[in-house]
N, C-alpha and C. Protein backbone atom coordinates (compact mmCIF):
# COMPACT_ATOMS: atom_id res chain seq x y z
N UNK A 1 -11.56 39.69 4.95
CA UNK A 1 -11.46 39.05 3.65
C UNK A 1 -10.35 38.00 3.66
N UNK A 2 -10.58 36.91 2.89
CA UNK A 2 -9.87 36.15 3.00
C UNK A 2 -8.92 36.29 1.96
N UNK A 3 -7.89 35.46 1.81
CA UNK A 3 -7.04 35.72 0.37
C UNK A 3 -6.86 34.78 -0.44
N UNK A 4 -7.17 34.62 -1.51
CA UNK A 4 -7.33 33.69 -2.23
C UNK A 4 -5.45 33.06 -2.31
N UNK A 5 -4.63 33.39 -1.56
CA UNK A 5 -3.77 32.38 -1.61
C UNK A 5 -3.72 31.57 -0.97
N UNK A 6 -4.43 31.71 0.26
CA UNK A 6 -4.58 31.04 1.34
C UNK A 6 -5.33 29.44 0.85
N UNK A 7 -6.48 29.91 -0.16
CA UNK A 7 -7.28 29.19 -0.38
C UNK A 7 -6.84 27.86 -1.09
N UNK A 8 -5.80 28.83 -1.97
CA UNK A 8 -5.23 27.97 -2.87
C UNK A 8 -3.98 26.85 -2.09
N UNK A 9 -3.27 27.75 -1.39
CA UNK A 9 -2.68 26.78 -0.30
C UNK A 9 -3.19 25.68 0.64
N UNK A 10 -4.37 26.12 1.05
CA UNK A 10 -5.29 24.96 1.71
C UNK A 10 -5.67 23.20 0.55
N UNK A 11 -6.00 23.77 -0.10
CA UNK A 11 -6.81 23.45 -1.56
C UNK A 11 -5.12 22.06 -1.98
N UNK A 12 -4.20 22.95 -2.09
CA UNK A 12 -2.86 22.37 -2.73
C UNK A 12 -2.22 21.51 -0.91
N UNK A 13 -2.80 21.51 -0.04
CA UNK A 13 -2.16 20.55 1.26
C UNK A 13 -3.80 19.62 1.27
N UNK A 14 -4.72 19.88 1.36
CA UNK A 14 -5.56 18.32 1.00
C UNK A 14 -5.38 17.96 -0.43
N UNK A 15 -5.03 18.29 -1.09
CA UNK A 15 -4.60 17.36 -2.39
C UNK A 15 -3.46 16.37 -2.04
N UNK A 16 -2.48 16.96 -1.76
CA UNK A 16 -0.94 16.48 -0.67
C UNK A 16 -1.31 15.52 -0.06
N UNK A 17 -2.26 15.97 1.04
CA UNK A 17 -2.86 14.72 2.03
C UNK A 17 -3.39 13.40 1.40
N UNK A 18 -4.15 13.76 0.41
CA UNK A 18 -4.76 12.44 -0.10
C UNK A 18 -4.04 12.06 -0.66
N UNK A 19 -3.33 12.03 -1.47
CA UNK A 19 -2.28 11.84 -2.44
C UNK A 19 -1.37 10.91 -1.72
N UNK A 20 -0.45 11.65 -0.31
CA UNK A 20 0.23 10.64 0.30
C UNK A 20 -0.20 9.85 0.96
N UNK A 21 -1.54 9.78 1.70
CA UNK A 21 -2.63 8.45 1.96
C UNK A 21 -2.50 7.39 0.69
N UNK A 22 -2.57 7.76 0.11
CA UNK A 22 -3.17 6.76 -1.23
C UNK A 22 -2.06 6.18 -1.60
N UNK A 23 -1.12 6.84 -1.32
CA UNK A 23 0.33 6.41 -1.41
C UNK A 23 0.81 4.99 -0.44
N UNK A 24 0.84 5.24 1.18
CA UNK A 24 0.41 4.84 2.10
C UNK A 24 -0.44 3.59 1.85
N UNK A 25 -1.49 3.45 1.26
CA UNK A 25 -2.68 2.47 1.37
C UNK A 25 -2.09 1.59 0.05
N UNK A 26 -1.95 2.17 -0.71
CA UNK A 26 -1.14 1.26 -1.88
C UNK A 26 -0.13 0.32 -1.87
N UNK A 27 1.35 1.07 -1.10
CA UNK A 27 2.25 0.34 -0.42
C UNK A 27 2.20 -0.75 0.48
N UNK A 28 0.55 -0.43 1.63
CA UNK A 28 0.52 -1.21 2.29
C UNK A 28 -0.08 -2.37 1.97
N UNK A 29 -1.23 -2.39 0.89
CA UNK A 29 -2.01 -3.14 0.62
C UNK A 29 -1.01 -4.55 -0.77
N UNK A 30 -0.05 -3.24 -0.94
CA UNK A 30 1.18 -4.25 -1.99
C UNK A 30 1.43 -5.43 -1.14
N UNK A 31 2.30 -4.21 -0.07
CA UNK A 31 2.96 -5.45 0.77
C UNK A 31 2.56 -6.99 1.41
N UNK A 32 0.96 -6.47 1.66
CA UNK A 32 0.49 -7.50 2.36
C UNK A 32 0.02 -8.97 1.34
N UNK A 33 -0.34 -8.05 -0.07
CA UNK A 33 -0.13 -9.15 -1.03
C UNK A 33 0.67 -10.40 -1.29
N UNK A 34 1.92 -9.17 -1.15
CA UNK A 34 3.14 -9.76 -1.79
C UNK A 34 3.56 -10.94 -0.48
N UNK A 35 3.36 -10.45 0.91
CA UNK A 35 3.45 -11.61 1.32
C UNK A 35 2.85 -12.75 1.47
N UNK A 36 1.43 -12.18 1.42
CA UNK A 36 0.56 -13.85 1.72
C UNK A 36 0.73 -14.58 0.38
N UNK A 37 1.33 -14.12 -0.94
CA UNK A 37 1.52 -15.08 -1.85
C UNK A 37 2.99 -15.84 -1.08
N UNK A 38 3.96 -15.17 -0.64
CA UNK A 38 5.29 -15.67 -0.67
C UNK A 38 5.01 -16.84 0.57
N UNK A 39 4.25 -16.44 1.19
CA UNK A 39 3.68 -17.75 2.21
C UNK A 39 2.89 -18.66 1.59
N UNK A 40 2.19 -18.35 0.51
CA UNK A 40 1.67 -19.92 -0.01
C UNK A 40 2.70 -20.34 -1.20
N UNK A 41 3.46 -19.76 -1.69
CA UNK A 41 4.73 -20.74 -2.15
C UNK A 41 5.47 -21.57 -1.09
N UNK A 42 5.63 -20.40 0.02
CA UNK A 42 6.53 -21.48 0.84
C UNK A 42 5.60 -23.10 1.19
N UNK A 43 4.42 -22.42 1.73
CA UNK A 43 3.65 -23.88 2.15
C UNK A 43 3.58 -24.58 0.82
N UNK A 44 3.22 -24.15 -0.16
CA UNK A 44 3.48 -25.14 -1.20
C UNK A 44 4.46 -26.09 -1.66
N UNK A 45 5.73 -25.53 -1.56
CA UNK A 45 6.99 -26.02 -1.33
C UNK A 45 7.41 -27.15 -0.53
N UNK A 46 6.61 -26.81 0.93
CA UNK A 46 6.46 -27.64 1.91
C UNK A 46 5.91 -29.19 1.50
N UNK A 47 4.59 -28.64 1.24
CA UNK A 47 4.05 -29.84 0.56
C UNK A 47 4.68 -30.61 -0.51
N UNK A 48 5.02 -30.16 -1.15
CA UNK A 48 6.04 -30.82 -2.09
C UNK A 48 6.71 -31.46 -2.06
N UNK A 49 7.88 -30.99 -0.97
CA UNK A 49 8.88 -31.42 -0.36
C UNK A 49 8.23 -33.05 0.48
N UNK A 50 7.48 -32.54 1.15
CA UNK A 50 7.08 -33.56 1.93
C UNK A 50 6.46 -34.90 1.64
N UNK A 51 5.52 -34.32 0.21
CA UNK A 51 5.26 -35.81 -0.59
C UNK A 51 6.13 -36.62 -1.13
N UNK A 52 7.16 -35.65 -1.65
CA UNK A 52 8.53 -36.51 -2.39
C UNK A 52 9.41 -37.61 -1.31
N UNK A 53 9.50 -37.43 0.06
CA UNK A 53 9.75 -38.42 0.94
C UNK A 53 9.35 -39.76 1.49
């Protein structure tokens, strides 16, 4: 027989798991945002800069 704490312990570490995945995928998917905007300011900038000369 199994024991239903077990179950519940299993049950409460894939919740955990997904939870800190999603965590994980969020952060990463921020980050990668946040930079490819900060790279088209910079190139924008660039351009800017460069017409004004």
């Amino acid at each position: 027989m199994e024991s239903p704490f077990l179950g519940i312990l299993a049950l409460f570490g894939v919740v955990l798991l997904v939870g800190v995945t999603g965590g994980v995928v969020y952060l990463t998917l921020s980050d990668w945002r946040d930079r490819r905007r900060l790279e088209d300011e910079t190139r924008e900038a660039r351009r800017s800069t460069s017409k004004r000369k």
